[in-house]
C-alpha atoms as a PDB file:
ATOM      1  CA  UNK A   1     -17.218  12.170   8.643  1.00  0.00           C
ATOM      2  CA  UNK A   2     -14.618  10.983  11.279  1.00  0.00           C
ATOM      3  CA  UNK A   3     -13.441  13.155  14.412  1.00  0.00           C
ATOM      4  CA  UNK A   4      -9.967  13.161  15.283  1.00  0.00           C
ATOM      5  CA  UNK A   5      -9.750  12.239  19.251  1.00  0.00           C
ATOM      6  CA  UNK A   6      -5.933  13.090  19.492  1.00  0.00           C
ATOM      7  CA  UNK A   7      -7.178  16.547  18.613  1.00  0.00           C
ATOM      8  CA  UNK A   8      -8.755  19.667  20.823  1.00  0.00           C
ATOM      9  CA  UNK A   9     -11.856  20.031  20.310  1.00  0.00           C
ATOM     10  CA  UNK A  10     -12.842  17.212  18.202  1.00  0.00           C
ATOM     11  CA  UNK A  11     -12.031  18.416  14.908  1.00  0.00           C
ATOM     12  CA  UNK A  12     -13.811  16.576  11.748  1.00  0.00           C
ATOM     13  CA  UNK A  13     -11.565  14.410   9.340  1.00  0.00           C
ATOM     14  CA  UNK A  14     -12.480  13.323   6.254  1.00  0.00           C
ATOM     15  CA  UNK A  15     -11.548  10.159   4.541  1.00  0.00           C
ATOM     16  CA  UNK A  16     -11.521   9.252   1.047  1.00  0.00           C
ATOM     17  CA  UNK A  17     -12.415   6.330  -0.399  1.00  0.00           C
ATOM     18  CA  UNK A  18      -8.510   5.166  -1.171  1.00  0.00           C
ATOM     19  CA  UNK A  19      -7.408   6.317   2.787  1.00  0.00           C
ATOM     20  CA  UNK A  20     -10.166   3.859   3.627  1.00  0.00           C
ATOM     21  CA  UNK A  21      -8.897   0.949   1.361  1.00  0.00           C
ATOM     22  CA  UNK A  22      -5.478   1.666   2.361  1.00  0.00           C
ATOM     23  CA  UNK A  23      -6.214   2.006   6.047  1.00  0.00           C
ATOM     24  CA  UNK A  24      -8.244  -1.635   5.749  1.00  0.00           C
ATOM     25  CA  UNK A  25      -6.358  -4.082   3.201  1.00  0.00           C
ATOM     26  CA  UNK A  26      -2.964  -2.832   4.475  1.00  0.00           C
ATOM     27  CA  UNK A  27      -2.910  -3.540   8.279  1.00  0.00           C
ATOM     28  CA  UNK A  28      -1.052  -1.351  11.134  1.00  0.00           C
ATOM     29  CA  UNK A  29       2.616  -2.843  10.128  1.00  0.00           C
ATOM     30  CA  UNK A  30       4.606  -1.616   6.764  1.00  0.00           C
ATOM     31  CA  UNK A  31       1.935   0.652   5.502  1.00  0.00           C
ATOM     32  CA  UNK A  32       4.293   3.014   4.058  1.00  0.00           C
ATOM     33  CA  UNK A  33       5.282   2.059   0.150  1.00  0.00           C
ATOM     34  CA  UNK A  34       2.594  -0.316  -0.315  1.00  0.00           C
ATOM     35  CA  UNK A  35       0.339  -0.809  -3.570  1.00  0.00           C
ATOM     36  CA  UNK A  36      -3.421  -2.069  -3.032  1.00  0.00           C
ATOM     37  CA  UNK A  37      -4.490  -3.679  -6.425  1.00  0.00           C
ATOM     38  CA  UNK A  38      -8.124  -3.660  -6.034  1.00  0.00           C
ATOM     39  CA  UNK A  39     -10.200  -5.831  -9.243  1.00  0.00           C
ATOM     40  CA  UNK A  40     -13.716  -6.650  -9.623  1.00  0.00           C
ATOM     41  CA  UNK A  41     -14.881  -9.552  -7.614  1.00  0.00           C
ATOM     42  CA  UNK A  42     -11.828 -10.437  -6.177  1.00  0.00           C
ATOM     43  CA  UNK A  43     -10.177  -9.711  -2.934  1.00  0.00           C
ATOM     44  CA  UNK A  44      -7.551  -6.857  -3.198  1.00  0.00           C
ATOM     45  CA  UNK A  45      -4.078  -7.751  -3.429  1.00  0.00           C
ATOM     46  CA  UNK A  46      -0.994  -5.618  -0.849  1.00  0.00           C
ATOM     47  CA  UNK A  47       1.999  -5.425  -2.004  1.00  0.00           C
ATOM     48  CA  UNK A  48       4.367  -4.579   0.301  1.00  0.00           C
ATOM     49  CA  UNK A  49       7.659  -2.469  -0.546  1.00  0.00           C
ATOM     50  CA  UNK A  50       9.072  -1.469   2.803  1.00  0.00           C
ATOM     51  CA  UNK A  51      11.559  -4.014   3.227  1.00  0.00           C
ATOM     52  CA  UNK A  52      12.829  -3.968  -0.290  1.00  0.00           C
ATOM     53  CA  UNK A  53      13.628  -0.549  -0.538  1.00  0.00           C
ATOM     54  CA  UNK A  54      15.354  -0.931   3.197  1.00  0.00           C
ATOM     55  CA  UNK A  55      17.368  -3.920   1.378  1.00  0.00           C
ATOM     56  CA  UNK A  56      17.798  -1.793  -2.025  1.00  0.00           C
ATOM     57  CA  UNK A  57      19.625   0.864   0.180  1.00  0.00           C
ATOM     58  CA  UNK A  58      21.792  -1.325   1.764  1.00  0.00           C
ATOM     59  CA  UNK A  59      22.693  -2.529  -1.957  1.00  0.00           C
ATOM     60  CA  UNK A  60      20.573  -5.900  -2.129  1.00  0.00           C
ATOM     61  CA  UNK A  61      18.287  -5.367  -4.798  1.00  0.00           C
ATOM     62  CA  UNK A  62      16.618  -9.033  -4.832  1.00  0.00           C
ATOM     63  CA  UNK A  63      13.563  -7.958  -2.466  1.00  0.00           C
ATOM     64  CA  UNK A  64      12.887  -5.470  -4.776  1.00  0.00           C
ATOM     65  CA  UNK A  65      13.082  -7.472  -7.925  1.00  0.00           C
ATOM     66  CA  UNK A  66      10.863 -10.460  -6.565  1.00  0.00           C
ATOM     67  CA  UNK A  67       7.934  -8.185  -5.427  1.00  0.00           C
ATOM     68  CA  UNK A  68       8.440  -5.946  -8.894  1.00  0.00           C
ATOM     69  CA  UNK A  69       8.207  -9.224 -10.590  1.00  0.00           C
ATOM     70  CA  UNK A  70       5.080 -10.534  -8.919  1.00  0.00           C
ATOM     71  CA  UNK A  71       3.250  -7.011  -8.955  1.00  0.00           C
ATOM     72  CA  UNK A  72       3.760  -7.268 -12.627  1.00  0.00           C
ATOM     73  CA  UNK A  73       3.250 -10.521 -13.439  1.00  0.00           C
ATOM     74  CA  UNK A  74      -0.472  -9.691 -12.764  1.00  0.00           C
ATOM     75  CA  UNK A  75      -1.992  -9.714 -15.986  1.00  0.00           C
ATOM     76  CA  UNK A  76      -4.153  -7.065 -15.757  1.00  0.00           C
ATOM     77  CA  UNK A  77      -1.102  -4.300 -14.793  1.00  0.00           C
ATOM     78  CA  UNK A  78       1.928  -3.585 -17.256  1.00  0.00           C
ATOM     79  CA  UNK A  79       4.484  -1.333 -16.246  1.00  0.00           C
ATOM     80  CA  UNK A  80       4.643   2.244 -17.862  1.00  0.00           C
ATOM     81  CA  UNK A  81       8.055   4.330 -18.242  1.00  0.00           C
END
């Protein structure tokens, strides 16, 4: 158990495990739309998808495409409708 110092009175935060992993493998920059492939006895993979979907709103939809494509091209993931 973790206590928030921000907070009055030190008020106790809990953590699961995949706050922790996210918190850890995906840094302090871009963690918002990220995917954390985690697989047995290997180190996890981050996948950012910040930037993309800033370029997919501005109608560029490479950046998306290439990190789709490489998030996929994983062989242990396939992509489900």
């Amino acid at each position: 158990m973790l206590f928030d110092k921000y907070r009055s009175g030190l008020v106790p935060v809990v953590l699961s495990c995949s706050g922790i992993a996210r918190r850890y493998f995906g840094g302090d920059t871009e963690h918002n739309s990220s995917v954390v492939v985690v697989k047995r006895y290997r180190f996890p993979r981050v996948f950012r998808f910040y930037r993309a979907f800033v370029d997919q709103k501005r109608g560029n939809s490479l950046a998306l495409d290439t990190v789709e494509a490489t998030l996929y091209a994983d062989p242990g993931l396939t992509e489900t409708s």
